[in-house]
PDB file of N, CA and C in Angstrom:
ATOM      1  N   UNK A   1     -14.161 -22.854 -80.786  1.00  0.00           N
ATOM      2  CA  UNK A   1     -13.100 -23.216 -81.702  1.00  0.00           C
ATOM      3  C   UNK A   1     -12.406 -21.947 -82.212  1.00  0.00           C
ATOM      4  N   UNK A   2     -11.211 -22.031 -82.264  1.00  0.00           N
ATOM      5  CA  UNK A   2     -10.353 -20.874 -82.881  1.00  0.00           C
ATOM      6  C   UNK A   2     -10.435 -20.691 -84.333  1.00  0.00           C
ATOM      7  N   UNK A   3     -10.262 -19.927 -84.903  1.00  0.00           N
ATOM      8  CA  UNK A   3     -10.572 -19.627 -86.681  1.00  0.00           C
ATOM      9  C   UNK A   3      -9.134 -19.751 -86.866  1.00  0.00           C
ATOM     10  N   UNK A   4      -8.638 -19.534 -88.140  1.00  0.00           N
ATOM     11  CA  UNK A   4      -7.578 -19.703 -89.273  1.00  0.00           C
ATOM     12  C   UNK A   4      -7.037 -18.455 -88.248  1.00  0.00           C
ATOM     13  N   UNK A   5      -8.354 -17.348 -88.472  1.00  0.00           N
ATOM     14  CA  UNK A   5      -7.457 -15.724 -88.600  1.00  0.00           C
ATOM     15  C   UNK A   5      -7.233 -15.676 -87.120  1.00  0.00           C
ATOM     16  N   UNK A   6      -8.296 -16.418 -86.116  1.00  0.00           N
ATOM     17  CA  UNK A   6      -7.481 -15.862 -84.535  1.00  0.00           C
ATOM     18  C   UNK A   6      -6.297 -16.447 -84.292  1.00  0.00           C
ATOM     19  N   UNK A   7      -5.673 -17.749 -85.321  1.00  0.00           N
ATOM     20  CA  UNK A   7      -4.512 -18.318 -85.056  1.00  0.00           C
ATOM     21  C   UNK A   7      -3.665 -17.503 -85.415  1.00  0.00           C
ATOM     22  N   UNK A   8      -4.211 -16.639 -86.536  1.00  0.00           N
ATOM     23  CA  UNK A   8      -3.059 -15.781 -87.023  1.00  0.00           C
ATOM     24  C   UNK A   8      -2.648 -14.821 -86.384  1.00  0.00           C
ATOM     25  N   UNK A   9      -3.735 -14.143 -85.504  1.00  0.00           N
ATOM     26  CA  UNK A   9      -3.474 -12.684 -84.796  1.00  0.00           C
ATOM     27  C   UNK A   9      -3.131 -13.454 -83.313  1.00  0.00           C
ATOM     28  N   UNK A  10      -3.110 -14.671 -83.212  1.00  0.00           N
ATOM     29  CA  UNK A  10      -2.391 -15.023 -81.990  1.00  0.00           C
ATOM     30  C   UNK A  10      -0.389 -15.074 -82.379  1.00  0.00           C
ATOM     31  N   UNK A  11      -0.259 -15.713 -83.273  1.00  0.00           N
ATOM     32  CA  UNK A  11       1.005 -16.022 -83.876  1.00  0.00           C
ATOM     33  C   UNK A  11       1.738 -14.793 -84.362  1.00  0.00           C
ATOM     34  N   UNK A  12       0.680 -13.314 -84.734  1.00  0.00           N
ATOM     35  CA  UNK A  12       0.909 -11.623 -84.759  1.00  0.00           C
ATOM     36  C   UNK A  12       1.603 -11.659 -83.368  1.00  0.00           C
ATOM     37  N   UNK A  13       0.829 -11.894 -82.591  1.00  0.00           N
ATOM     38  CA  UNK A  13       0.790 -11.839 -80.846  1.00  0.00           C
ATOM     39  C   UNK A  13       2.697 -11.808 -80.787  1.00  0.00           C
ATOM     40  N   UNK A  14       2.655 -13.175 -81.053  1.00  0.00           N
ATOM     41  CA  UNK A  14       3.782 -13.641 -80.896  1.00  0.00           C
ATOM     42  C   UNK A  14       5.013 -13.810 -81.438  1.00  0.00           C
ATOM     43  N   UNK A  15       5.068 -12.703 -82.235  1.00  0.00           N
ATOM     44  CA  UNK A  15       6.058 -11.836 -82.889  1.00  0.00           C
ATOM     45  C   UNK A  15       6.549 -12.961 -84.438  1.00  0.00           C
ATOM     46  N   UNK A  16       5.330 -13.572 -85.339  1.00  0.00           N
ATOM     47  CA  UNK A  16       5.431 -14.194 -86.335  1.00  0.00           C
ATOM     48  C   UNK A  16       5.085 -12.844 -87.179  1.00  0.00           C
ATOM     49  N   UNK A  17       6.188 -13.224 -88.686  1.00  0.00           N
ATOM     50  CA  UNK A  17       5.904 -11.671 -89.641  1.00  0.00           C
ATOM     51  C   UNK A  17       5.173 -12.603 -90.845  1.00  0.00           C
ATOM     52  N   UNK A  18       4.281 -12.250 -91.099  1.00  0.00           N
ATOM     53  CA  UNK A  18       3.654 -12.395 -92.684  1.00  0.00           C
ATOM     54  C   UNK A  18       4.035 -11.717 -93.887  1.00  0.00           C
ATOM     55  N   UNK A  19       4.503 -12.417 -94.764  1.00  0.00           N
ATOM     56  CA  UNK A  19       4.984 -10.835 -96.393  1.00  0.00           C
ATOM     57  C   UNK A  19       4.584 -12.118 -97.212  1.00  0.00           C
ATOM     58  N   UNK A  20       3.888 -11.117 -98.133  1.00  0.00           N
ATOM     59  CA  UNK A  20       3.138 -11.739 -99.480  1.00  0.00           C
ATOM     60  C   UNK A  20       4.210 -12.077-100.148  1.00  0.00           C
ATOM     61  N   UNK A  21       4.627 -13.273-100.929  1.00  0.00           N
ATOM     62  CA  UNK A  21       5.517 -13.683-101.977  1.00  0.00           C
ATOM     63  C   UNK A  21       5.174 -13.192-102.985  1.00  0.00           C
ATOM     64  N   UNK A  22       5.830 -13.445-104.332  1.00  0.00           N
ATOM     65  CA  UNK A  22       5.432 -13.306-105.694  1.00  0.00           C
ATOM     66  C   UNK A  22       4.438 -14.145-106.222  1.00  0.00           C
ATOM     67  N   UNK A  23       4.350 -15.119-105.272  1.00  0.00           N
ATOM     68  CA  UNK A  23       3.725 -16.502-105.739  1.00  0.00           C
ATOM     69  C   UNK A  23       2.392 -16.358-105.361  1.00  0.00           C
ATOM     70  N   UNK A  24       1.372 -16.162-106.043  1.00  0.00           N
ATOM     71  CA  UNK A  24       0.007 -15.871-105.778  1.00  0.00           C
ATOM     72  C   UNK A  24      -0.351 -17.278-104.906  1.00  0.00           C
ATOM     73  N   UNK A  25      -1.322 -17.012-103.786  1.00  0.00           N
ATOM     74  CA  UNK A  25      -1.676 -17.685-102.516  1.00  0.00           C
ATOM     75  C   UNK A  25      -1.014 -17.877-101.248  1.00  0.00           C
ATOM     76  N   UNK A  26       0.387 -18.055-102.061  1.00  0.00           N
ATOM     77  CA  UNK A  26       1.119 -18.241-100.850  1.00  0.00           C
ATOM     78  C   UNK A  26       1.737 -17.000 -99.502  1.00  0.00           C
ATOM     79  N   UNK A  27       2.198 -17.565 -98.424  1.00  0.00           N
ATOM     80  CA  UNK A  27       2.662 -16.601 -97.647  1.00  0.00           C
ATOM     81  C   UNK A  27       3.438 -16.822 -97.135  1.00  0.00           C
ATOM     82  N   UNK A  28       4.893 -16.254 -96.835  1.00  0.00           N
ATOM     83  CA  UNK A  28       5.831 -16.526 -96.695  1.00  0.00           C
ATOM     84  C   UNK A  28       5.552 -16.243 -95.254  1.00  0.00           C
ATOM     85  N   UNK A  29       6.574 -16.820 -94.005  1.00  0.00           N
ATOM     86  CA  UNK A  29       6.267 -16.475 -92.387  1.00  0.00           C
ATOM     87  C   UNK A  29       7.595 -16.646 -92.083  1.00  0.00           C
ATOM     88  N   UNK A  30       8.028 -15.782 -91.206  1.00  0.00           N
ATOM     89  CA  UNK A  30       9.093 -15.756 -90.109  1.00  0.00           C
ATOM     90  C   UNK A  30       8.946 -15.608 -89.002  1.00  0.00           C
ATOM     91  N   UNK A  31       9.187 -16.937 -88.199  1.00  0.00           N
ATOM     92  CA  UNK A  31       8.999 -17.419 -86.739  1.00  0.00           C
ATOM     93  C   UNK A  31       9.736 -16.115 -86.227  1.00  0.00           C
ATOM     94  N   UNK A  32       9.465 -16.022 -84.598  1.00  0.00           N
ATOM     95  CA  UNK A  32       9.722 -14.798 -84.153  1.00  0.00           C
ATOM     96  C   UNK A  32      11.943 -15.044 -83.556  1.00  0.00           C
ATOM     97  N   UNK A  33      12.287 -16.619 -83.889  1.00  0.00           N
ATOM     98  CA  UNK A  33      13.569 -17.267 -84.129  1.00  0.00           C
ATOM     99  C   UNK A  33      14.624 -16.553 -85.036  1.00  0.00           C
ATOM    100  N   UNK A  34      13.784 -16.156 -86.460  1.00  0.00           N
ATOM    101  CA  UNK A  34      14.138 -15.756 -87.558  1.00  0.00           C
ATOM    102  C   UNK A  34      13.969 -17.229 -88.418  1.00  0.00           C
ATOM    103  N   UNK A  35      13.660 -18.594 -88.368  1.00  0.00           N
ATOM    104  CA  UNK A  35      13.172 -19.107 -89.067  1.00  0.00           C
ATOM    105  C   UNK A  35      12.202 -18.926 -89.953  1.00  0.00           C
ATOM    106  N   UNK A  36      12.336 -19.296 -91.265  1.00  0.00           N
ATOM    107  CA  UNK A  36      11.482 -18.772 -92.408  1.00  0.00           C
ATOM    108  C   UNK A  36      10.736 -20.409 -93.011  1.00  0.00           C
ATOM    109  N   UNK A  37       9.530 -19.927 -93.484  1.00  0.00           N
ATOM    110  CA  UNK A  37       8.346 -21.122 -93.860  1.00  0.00           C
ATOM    111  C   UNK A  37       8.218 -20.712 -95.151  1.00  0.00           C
ATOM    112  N   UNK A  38       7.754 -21.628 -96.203  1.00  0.00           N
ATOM    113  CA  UNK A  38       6.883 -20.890 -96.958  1.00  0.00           C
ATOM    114  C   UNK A  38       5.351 -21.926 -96.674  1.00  0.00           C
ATOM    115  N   UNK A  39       4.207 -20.376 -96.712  1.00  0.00           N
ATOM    116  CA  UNK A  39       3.040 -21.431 -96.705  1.00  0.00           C
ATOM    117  C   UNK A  39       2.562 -22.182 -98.239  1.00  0.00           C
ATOM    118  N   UNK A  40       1.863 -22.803 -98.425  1.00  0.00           N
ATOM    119  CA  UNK A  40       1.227 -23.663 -97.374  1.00  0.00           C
ATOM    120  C   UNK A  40       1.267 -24.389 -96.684  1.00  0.00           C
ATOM    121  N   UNK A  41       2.853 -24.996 -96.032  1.00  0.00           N
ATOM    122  CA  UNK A  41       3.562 -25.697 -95.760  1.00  0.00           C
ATOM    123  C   UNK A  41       2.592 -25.527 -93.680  1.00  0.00           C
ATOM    124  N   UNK A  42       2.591 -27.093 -93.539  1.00  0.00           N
ATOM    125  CA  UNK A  42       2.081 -27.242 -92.685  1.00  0.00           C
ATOM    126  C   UNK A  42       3.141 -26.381 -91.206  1.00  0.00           C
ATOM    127  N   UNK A  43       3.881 -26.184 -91.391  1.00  0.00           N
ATOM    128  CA  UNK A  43       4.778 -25.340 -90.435  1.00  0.00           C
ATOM    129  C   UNK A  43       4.534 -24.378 -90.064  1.00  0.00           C
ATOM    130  N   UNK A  44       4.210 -23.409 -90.953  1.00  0.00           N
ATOM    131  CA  UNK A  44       4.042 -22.048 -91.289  1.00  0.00           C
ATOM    132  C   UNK A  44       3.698 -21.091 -89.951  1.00  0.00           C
ATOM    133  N   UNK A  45       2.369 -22.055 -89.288  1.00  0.00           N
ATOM    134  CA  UNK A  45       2.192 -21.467 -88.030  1.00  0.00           C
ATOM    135  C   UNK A  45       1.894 -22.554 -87.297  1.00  0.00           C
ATOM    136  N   UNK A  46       1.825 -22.162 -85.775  1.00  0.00           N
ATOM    137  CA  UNK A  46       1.889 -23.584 -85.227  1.00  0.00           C
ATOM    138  C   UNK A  46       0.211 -23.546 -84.832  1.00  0.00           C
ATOM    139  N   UNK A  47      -0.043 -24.707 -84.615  1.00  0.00           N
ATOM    140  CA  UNK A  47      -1.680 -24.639 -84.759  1.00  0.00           C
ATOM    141  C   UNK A  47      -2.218 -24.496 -82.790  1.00  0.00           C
ATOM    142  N   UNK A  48      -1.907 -23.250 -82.660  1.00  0.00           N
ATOM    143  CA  UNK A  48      -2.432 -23.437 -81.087  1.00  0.00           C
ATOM    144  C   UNK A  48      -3.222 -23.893 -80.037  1.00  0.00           C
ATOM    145  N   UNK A  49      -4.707 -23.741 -81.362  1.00  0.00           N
ATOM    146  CA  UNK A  49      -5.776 -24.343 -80.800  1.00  0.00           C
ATOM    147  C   UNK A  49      -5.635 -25.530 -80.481  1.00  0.00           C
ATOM    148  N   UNK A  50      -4.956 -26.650 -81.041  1.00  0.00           N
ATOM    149  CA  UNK A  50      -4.350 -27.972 -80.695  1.00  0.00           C
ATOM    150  C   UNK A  50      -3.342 -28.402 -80.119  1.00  0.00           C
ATOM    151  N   UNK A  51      -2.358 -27.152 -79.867  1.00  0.00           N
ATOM    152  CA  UNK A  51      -1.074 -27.504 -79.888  1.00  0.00           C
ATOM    153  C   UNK A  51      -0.352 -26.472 -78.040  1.00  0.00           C
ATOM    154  N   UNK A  52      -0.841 -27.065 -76.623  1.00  0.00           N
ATOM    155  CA  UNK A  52      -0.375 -26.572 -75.681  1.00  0.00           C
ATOM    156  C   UNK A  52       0.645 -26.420 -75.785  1.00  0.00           C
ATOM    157  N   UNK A  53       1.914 -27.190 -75.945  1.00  0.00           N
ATOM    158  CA  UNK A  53       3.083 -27.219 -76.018  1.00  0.00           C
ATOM    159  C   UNK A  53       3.277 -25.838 -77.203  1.00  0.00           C
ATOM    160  N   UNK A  54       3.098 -25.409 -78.245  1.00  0.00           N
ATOM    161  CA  UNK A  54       3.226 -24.044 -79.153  1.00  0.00           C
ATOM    162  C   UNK A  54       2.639 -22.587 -78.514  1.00  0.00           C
ATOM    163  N   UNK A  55       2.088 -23.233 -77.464  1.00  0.00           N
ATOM    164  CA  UNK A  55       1.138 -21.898 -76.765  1.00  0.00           C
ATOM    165  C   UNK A  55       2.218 -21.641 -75.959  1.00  0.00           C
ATOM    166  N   UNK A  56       2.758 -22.734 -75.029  1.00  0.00           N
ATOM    167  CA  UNK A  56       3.668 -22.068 -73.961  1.00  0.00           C
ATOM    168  C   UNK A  56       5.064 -21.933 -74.548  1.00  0.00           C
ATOM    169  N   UNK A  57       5.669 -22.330 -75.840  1.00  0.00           N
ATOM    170  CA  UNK A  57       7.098 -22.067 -76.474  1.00  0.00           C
ATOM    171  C   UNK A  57       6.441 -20.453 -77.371  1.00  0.00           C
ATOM    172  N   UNK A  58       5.653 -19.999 -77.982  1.00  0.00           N
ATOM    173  CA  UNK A  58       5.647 -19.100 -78.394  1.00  0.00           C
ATOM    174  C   UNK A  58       4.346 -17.613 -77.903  1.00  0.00           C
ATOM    175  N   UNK A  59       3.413 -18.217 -77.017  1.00  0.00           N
ATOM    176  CA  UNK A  59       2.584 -17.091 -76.486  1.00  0.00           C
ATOM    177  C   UNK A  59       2.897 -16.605 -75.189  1.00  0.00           C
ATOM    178  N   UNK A  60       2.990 -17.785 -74.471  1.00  0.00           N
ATOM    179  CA  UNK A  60       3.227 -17.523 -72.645  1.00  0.00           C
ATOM    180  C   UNK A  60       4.352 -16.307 -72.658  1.00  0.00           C
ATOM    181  N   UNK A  61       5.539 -16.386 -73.094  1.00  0.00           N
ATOM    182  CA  UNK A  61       6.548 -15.717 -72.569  1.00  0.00           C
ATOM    183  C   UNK A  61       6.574 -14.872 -73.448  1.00  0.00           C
ATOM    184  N   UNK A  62       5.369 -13.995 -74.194  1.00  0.00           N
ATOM    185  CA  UNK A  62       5.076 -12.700 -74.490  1.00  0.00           C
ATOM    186  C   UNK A  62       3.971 -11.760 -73.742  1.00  0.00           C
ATOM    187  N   UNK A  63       3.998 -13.042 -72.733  1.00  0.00           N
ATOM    188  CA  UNK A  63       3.195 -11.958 -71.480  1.00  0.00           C
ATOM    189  C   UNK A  63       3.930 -11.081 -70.896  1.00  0.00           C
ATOM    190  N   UNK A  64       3.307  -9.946 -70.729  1.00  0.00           N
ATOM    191  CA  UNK A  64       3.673  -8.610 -69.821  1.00  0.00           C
ATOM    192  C   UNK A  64       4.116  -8.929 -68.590  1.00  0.00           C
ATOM    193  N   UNK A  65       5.199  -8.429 -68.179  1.00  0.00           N
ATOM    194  CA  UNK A  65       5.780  -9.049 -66.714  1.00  0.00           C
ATOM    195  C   UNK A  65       4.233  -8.462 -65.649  1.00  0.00           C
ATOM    196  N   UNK A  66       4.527  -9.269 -64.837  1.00  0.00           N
ATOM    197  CA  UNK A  66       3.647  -9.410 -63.460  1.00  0.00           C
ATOM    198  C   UNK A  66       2.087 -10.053 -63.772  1.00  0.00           C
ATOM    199  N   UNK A  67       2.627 -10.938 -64.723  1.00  0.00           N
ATOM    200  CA  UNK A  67       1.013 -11.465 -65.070  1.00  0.00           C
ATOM    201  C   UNK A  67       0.794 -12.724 -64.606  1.00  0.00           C
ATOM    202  N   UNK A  68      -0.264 -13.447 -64.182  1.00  0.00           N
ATOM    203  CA  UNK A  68      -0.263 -14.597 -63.710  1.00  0.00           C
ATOM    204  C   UNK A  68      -1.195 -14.977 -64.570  1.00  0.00           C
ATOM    205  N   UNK A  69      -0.815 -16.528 -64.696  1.00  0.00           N
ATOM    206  CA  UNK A  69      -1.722 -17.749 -65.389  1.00  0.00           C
ATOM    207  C   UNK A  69      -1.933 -18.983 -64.636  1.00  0.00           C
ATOM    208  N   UNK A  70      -3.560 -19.264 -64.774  1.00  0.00           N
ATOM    209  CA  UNK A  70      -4.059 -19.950 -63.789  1.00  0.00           C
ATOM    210  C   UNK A  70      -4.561 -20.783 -64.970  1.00  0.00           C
ATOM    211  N   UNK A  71      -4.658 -22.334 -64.979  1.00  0.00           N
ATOM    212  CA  UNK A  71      -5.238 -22.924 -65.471  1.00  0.00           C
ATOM    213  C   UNK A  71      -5.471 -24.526 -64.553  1.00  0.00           C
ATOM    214  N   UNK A  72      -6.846 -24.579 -64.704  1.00  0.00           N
ATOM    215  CA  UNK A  72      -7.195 -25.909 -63.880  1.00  0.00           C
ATOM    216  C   UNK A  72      -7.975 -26.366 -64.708  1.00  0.00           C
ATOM    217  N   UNK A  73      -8.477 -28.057 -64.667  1.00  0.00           N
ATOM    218  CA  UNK A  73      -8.939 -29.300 -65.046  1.00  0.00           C
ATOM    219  C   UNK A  73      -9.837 -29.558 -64.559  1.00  0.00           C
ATOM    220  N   UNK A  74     -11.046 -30.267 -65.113  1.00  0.00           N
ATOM    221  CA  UNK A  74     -12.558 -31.101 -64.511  1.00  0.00           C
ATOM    222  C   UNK A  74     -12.860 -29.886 -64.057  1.00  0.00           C
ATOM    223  N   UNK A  75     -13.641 -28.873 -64.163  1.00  0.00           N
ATOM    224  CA  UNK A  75     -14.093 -28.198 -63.906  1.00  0.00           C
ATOM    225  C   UNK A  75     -16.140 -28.549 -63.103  1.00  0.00           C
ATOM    226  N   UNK A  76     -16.251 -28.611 -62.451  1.00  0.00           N
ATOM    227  CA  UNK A  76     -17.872 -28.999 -61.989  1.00  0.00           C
ATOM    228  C   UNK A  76     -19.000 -29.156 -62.857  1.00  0.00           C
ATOM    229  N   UNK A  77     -18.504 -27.823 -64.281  1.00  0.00           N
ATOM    230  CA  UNK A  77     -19.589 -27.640 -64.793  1.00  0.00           C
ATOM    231  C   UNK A  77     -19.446 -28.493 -66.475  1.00  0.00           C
ATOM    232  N   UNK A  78     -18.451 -29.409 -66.382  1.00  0.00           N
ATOM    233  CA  UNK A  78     -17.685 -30.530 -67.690  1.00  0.00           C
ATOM    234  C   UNK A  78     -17.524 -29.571 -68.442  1.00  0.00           C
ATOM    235  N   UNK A  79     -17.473 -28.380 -68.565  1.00  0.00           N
ATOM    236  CA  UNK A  79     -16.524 -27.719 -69.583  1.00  0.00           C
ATOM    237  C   UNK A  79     -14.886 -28.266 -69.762  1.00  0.00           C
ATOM    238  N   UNK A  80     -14.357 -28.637 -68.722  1.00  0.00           N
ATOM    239  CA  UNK A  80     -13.081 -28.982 -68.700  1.00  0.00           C
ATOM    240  C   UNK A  80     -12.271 -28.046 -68.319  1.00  0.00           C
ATOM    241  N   UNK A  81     -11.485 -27.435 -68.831  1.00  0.00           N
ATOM    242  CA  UNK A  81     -10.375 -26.687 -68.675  1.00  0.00           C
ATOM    243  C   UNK A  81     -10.806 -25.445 -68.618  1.00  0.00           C
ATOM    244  N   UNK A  82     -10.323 -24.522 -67.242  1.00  0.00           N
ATOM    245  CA  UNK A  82     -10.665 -23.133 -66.961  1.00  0.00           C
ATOM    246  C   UNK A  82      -9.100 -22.101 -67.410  1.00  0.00           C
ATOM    247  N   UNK A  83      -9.183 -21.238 -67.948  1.00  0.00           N
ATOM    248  CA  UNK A  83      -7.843 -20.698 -67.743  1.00  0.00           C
ATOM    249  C   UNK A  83      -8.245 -18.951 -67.385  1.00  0.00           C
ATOM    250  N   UNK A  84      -7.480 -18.295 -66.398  1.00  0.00           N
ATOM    251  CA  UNK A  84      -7.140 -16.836 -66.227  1.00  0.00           C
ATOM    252  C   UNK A  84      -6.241 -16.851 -66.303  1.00  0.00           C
ATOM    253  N   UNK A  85      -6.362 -15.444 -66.637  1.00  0.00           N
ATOM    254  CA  UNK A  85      -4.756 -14.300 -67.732  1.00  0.00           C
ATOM    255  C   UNK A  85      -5.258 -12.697 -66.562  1.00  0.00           C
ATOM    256  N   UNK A  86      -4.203 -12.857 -66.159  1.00  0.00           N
ATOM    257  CA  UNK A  86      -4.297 -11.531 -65.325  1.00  0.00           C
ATOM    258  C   UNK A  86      -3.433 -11.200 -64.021  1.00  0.00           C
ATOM    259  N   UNK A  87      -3.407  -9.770 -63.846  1.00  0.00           N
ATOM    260  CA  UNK A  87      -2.403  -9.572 -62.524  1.00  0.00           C
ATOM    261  C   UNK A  87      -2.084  -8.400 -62.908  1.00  0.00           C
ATOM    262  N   UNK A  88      -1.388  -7.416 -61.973  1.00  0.00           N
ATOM    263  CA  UNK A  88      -0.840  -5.930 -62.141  1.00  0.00           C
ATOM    264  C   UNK A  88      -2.047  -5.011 -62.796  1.00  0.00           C
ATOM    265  N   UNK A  89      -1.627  -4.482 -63.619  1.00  0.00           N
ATOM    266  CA  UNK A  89      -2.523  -3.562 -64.391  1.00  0.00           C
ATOM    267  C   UNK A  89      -3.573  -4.009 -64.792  1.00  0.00           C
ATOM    268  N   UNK A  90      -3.366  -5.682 -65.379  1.00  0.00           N
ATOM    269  CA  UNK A  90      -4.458  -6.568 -66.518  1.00  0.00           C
ATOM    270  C   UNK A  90      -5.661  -7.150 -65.371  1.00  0.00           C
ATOM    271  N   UNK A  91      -6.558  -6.379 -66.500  1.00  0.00           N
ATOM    272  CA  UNK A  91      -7.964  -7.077 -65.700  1.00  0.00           C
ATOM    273  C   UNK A  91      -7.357  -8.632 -65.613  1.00  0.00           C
ATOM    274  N   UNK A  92      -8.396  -9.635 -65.371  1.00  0.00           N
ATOM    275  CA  UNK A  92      -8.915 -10.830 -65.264  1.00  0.00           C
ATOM    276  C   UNK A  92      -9.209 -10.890 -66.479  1.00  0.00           C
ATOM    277  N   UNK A  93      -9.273 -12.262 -67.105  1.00  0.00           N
ATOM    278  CA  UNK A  93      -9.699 -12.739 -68.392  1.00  0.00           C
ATOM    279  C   UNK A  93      -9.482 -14.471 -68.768  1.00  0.00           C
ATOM    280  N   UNK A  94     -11.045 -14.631 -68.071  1.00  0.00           N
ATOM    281  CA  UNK A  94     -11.349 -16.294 -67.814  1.00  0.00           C
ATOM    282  C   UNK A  94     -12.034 -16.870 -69.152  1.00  0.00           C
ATOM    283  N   UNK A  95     -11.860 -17.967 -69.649  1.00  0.00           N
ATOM    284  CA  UNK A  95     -12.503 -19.293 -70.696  1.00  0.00           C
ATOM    285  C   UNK A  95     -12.275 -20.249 -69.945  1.00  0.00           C
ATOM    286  N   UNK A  96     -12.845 -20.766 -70.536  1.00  0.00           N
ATOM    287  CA  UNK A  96     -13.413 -22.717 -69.987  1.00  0.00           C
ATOM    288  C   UNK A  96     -13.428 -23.102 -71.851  1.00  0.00           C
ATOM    289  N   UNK A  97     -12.861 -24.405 -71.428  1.00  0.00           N
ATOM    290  CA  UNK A  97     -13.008 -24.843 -72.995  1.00  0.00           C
ATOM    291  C   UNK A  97     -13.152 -26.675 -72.709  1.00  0.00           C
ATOM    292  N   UNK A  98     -12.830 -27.075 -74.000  1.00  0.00           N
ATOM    293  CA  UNK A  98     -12.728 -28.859 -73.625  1.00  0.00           C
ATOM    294  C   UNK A  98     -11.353 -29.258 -73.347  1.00  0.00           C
ATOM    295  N   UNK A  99     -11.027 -28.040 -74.260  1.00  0.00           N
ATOM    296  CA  UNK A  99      -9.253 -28.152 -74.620  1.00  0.00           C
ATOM    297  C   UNK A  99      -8.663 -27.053 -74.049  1.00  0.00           C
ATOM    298  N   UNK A 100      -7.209 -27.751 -73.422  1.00  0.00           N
ATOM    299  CA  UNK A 100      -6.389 -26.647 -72.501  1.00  0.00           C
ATOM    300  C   UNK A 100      -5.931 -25.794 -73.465  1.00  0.00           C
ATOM    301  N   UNK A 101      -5.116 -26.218 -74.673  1.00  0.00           N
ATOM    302  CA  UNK A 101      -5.109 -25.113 -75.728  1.00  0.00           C
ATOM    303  C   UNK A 101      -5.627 -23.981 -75.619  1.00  0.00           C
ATOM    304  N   UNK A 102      -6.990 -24.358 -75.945  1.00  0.00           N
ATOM    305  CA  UNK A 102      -8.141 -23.360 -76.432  1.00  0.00           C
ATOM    306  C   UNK A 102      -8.467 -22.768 -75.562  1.00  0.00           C
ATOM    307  N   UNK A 103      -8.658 -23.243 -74.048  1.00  0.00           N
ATOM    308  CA  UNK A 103      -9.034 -22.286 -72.956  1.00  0.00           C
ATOM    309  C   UNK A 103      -7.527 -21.434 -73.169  1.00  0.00           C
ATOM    310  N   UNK A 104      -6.900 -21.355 -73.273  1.00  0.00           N
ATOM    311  CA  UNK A 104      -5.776 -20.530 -73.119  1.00  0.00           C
ATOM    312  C   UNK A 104      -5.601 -19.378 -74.201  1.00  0.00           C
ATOM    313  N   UNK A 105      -6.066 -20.079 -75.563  1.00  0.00           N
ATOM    314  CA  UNK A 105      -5.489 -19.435 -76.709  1.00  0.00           C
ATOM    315  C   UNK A 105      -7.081 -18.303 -75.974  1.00  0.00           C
ATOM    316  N   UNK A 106      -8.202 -18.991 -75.964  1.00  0.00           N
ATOM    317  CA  UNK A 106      -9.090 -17.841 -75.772  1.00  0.00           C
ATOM    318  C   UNK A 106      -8.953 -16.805 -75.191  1.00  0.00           C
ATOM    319  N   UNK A 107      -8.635 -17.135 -73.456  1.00  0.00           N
ATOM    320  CA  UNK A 107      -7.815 -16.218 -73.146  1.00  0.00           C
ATOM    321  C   UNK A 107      -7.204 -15.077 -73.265  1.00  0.00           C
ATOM    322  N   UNK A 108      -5.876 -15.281 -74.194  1.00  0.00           N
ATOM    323  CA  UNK A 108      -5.040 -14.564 -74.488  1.00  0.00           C
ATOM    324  C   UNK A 108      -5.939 -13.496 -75.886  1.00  0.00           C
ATOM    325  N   UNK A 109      -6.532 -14.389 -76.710  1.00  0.00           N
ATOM    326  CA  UNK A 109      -7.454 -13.641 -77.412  1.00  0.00           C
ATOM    327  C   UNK A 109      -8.475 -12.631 -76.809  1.00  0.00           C
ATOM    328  N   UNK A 110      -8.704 -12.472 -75.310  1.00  0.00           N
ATOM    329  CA  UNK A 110      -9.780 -11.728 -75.006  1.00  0.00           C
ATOM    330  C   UNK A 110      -8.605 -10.581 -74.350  1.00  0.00           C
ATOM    331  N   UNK A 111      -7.199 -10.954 -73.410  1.00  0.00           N
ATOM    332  CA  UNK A 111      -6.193 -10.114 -72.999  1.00  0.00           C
ATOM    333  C   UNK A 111      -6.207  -8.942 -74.178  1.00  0.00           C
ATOM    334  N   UNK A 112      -5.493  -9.421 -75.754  1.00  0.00           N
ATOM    335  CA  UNK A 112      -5.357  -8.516 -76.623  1.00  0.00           C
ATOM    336  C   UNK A 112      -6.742  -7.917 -77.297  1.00  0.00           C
ATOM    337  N   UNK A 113      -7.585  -8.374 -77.163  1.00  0.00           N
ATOM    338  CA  UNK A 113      -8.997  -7.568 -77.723  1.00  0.00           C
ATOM    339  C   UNK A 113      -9.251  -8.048 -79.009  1.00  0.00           C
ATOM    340  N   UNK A 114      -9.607  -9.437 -79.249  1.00  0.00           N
ATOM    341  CA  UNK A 114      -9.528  -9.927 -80.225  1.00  0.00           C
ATOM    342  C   UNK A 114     -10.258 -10.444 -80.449  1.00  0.00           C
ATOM    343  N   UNK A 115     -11.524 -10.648 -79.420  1.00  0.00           N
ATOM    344  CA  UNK A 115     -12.684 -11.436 -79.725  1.00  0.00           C
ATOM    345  C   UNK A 115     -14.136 -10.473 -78.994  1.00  0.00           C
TER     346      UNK A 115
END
């Protein structure tokens, strides 16, 4: 399962800015669009671990050119979903998860050195 904070340093990843408001707790966010949130507003970030469709509109196409992504289904061993991140320079960097999300977000979390 992904934490609060790897969603966050994935959504870092992906060119989202964090600045503290005046307003104690809250955090203000600007999509990498220039759209602005205030948290705690369910918007704020998009929830990746759940959300394939937010992985490939805001992580995929901050991959480094010449990178390939492999992701396949039913895997032999019922993990489910396998995904590699790699090509050119970038090692290999495989997860298996239940969820395609998450095999992916993991992924990309092990590409940047995050786990």
């Amino acid at each position: 399962m992904i934490t609060p904070e790897q969603n966050r340093k994935l959504a870092e990843w992906a060119g989202f800015k964090f600045y503290q408001p005046i307003e104690e707790g809250a955090i203000d966010v600007i999509d990498p669009e220039g759209s602005a949130y205030l948290s705690p507003s369910k918007l704020a970030i998009p929830d990746f671990y759940n959300d394939l469709n937010a992985c490939f509109r805001w992580l995929v196409p901050n991959f480094p050119s010449g990178i390939r992504l492999m992701m396949l289904g039913q895997l032999r061993n019922d993990k489910g979903y396998f995904c590699s991140i790699g090509g050119g320079y970038l090692a290999y960097y495989y997860t298996e998860s239940y969820k395609p999300a998450e095999a992916l977000c993991l992924a990309i979390l092990k590409m940047i050195g995050e786990t």
